[in-house]
N, C-alpha and C. Protein backbone atom coordinates (compact mmCIF):
# COMPACT_ATOMS: atom_id res chain seq x y z
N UNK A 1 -61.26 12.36 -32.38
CA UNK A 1 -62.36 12.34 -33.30
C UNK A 1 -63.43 13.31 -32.82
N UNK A 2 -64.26 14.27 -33.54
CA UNK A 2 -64.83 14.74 -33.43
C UNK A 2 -66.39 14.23 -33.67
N UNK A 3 -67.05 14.33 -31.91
CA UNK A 3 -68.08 13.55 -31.86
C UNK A 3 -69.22 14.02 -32.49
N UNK A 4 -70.30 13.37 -32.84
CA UNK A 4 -71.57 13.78 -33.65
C UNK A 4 -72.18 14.30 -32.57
N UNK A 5 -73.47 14.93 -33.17
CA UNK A 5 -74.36 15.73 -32.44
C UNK A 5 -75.75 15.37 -33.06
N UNK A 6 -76.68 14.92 -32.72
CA UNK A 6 -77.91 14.52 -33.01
C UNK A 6 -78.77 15.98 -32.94
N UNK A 7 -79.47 16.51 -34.15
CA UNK A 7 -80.58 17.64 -34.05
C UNK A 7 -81.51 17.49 -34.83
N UNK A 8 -82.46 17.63 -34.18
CA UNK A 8 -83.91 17.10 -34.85
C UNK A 8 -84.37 18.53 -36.01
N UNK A 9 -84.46 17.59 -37.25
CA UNK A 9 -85.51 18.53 -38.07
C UNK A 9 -86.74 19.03 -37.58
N UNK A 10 -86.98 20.36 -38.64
CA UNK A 10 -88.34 20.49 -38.17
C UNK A 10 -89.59 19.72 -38.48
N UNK A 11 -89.54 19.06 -39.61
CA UNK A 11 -90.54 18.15 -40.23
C UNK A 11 -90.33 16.68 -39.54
N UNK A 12 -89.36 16.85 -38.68
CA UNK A 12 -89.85 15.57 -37.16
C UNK A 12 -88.21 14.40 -37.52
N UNK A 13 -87.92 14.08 -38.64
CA UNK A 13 -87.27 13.97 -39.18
C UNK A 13 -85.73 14.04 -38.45
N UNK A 14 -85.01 12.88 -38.32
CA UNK A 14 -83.74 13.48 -37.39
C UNK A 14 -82.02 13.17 -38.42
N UNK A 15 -81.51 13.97 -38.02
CA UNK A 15 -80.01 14.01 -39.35
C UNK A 15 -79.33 14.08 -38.24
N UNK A 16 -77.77 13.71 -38.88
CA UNK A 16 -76.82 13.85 -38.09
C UNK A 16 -75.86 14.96 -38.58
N UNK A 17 -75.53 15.90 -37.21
CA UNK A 17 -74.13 16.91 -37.72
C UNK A 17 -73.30 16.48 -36.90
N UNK A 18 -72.25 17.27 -37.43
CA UNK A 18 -70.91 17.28 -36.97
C UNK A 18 -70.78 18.14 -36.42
N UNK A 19 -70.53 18.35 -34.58
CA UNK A 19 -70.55 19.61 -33.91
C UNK A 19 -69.46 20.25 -34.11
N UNK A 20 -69.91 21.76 -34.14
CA UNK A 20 -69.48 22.32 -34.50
C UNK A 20 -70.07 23.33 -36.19
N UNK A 21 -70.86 22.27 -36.81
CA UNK A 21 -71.84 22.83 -38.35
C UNK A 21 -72.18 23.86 -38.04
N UNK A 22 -72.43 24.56 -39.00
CA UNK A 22 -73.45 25.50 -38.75
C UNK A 22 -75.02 24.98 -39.63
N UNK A 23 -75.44 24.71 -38.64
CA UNK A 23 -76.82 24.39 -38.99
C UNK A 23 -77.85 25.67 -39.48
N UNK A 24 -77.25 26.34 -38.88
CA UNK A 24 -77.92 27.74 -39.00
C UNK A 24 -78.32 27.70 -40.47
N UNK A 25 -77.14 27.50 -41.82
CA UNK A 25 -76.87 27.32 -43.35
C UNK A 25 -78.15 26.17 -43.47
N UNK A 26 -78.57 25.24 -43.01
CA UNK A 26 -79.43 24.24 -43.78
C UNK A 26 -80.73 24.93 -43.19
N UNK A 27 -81.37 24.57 -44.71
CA UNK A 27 -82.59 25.06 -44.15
C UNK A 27 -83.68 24.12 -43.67
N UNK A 28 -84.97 24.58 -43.14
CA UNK A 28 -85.58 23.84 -42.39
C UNK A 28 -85.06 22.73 -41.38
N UNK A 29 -83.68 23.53 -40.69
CA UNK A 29 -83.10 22.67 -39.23
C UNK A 29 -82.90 23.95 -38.28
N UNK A 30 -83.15 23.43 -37.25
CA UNK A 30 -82.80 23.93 -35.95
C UNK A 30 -82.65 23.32 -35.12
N UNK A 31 -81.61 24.13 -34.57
CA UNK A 31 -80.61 23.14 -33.40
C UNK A 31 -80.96 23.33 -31.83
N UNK A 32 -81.24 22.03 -32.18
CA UNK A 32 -81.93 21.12 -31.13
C UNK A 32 -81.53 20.22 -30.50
N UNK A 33 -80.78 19.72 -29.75
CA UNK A 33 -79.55 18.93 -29.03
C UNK A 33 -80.36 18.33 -28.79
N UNK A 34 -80.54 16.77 -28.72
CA UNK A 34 -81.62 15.70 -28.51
C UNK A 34 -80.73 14.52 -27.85
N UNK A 35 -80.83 13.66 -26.95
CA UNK A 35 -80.63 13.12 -25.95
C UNK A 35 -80.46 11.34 -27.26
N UNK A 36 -79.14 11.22 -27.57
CA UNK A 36 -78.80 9.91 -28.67
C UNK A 36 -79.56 8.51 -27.90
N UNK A 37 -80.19 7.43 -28.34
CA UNK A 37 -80.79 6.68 -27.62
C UNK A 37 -80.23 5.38 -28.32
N UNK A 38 -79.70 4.45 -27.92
CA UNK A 38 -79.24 3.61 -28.08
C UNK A 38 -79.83 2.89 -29.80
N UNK A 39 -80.97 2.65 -29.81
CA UNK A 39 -81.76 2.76 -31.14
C UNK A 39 -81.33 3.42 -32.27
N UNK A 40 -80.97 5.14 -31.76
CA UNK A 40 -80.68 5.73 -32.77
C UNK A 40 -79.19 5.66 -33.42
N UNK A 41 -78.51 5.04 -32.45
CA UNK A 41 -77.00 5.07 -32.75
C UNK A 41 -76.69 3.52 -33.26
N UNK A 42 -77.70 2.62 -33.23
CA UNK A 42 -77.59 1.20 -33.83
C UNK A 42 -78.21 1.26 -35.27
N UNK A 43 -79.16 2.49 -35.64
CA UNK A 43 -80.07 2.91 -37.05
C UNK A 43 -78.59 3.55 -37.47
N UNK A 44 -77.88 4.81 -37.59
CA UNK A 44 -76.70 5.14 -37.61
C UNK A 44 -75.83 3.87 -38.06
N UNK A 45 -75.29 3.46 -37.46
CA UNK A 45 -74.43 2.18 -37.32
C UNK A 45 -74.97 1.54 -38.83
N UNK A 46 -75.82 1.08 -38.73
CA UNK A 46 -76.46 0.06 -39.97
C UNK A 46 -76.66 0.72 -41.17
N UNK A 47 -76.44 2.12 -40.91
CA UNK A 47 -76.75 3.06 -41.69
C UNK A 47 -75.12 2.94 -42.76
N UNK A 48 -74.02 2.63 -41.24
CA UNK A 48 -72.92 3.37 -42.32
C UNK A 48 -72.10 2.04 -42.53
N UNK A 49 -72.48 0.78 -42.25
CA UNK A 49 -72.25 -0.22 -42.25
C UNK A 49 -72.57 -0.57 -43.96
N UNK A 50 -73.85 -0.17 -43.95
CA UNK A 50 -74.50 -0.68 -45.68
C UNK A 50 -73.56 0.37 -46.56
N UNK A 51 -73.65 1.44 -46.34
CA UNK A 51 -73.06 2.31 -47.08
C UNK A 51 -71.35 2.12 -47.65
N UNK A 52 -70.62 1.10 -47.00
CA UNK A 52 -69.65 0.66 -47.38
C UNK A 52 -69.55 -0.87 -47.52
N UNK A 53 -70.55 -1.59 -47.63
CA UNK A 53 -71.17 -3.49 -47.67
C UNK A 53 -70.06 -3.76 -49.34
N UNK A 54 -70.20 -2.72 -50.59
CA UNK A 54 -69.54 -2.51 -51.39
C UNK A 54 -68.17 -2.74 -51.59
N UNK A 55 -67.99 -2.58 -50.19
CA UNK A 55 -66.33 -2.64 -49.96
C UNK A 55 -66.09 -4.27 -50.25
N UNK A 56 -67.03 -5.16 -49.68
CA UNK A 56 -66.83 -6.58 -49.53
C UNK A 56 -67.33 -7.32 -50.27
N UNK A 57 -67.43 -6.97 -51.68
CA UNK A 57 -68.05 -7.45 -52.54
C UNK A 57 -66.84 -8.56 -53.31
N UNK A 58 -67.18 -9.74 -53.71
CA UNK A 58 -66.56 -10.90 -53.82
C UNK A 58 -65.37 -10.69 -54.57
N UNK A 59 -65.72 -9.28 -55.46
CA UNK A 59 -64.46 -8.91 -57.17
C UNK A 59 -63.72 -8.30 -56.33
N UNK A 60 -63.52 -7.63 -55.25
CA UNK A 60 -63.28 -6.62 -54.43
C UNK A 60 -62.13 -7.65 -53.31
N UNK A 61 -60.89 -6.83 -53.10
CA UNK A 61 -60.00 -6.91 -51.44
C UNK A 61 -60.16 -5.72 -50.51
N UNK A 62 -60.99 -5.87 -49.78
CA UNK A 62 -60.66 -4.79 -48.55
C UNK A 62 -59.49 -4.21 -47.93
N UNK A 63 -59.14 -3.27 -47.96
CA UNK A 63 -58.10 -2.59 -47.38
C UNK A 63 -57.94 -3.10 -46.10
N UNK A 64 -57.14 -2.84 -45.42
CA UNK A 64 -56.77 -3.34 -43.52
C UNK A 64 -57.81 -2.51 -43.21
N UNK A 65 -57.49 -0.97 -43.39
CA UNK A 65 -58.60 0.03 -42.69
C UNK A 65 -59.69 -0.17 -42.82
N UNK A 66 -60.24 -0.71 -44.16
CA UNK A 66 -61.69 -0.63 -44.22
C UNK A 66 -62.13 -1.65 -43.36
N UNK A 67 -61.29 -2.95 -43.33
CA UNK A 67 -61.65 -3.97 -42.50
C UNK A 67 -62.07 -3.68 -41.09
N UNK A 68 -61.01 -2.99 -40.13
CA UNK A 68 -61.00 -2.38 -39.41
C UNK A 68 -62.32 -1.55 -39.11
N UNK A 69 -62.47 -0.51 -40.12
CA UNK A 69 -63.79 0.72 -40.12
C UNK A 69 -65.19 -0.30 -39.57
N UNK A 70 -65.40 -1.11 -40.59
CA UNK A 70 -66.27 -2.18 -40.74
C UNK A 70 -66.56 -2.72 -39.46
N UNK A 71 -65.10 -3.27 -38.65
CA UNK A 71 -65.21 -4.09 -37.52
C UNK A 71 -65.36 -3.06 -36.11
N UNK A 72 -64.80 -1.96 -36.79
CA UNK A 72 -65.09 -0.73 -35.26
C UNK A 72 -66.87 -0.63 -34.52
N UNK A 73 -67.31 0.13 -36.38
CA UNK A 73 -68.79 -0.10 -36.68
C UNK A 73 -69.70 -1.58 -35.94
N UNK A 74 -69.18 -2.62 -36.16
CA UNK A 74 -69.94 -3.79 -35.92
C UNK A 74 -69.80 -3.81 -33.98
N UNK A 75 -68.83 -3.27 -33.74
CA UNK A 75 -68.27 -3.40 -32.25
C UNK A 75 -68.61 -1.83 -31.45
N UNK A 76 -69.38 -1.08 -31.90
CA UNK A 76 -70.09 0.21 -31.60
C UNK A 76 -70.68 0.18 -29.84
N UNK A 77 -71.57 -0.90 -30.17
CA UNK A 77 -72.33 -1.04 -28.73
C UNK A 77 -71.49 -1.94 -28.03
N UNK A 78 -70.63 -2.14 -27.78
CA UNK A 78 -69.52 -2.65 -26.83
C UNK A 78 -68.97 -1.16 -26.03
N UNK A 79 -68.95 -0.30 -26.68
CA UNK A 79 -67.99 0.70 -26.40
C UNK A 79 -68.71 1.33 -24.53
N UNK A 80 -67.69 1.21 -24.10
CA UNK A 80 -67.63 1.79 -22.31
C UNK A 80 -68.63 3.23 -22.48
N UNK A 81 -69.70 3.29 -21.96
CA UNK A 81 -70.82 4.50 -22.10
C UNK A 81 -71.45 4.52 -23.08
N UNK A 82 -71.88 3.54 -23.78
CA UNK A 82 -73.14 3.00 -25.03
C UNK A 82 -74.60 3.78 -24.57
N UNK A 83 -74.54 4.66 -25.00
CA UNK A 83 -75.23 5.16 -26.54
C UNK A 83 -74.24 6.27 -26.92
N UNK A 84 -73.32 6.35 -25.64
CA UNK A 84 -72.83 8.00 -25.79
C UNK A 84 -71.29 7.30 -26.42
N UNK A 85 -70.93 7.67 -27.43
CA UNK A 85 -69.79 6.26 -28.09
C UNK A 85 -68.65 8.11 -29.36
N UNK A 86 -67.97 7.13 -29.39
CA UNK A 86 -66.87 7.94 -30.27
C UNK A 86 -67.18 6.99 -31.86
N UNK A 87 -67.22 7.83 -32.92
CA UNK A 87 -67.31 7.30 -33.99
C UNK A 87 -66.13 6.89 -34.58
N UNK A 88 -66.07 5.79 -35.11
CA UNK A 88 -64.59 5.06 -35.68
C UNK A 88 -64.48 6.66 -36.93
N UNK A 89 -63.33 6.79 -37.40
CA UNK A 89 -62.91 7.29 -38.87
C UNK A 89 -63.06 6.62 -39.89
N UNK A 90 -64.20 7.27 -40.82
CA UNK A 90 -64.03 6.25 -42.37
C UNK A 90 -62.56 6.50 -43.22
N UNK A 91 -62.08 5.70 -43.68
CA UNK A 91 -60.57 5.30 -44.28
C UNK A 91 -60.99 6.04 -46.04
N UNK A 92 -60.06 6.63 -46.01
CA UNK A 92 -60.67 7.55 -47.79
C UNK A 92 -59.95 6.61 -48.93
């Protein structure tokens, strides 16, 4: 898996790329390698946790994977070197 890279906007503001982006293409970013802090990777987490909550909606069966995705996500800060962690794969 190809790990994320935390770079702070210029308007203070922080996004996540995928190393390797070219950030150079977005405007108002510059790359700025910023030190992931446990906080920011649990905001992340909750971030991509809600973004698929949809999946588990009562009309709805979850796939194995998504189950899985879901339970990787929830089990994030367990991972051996927490803050510095490998991101599960979202299931398409």
């Amino acid at each position: 898996m190809t790990p994320t890279i935390l770079y702070e906007k210029t308007t203070g503001a922080l996004t996540l790329f995928d190393e390797g982006s070219n950030v150079a293409d977005q405007p108002n970013f510059r790359e700025t390698p910023l030190d992931v802090t446990e906080a920011q990777v649990r905001q992340e987490r909750d971030s991509l946790i809600a973004a698929t909550d949809w999946w588990a909606t009562s009309d709805r069966t979850m796939t194995a994977e998504q189950t899985a995705y879901r339970q990787a996500l929830r089990d994030i800060t367990g991972q051996a070197g927490f803050p510095d962690i490998t991101w599960p794969t979202k299931p398409s």
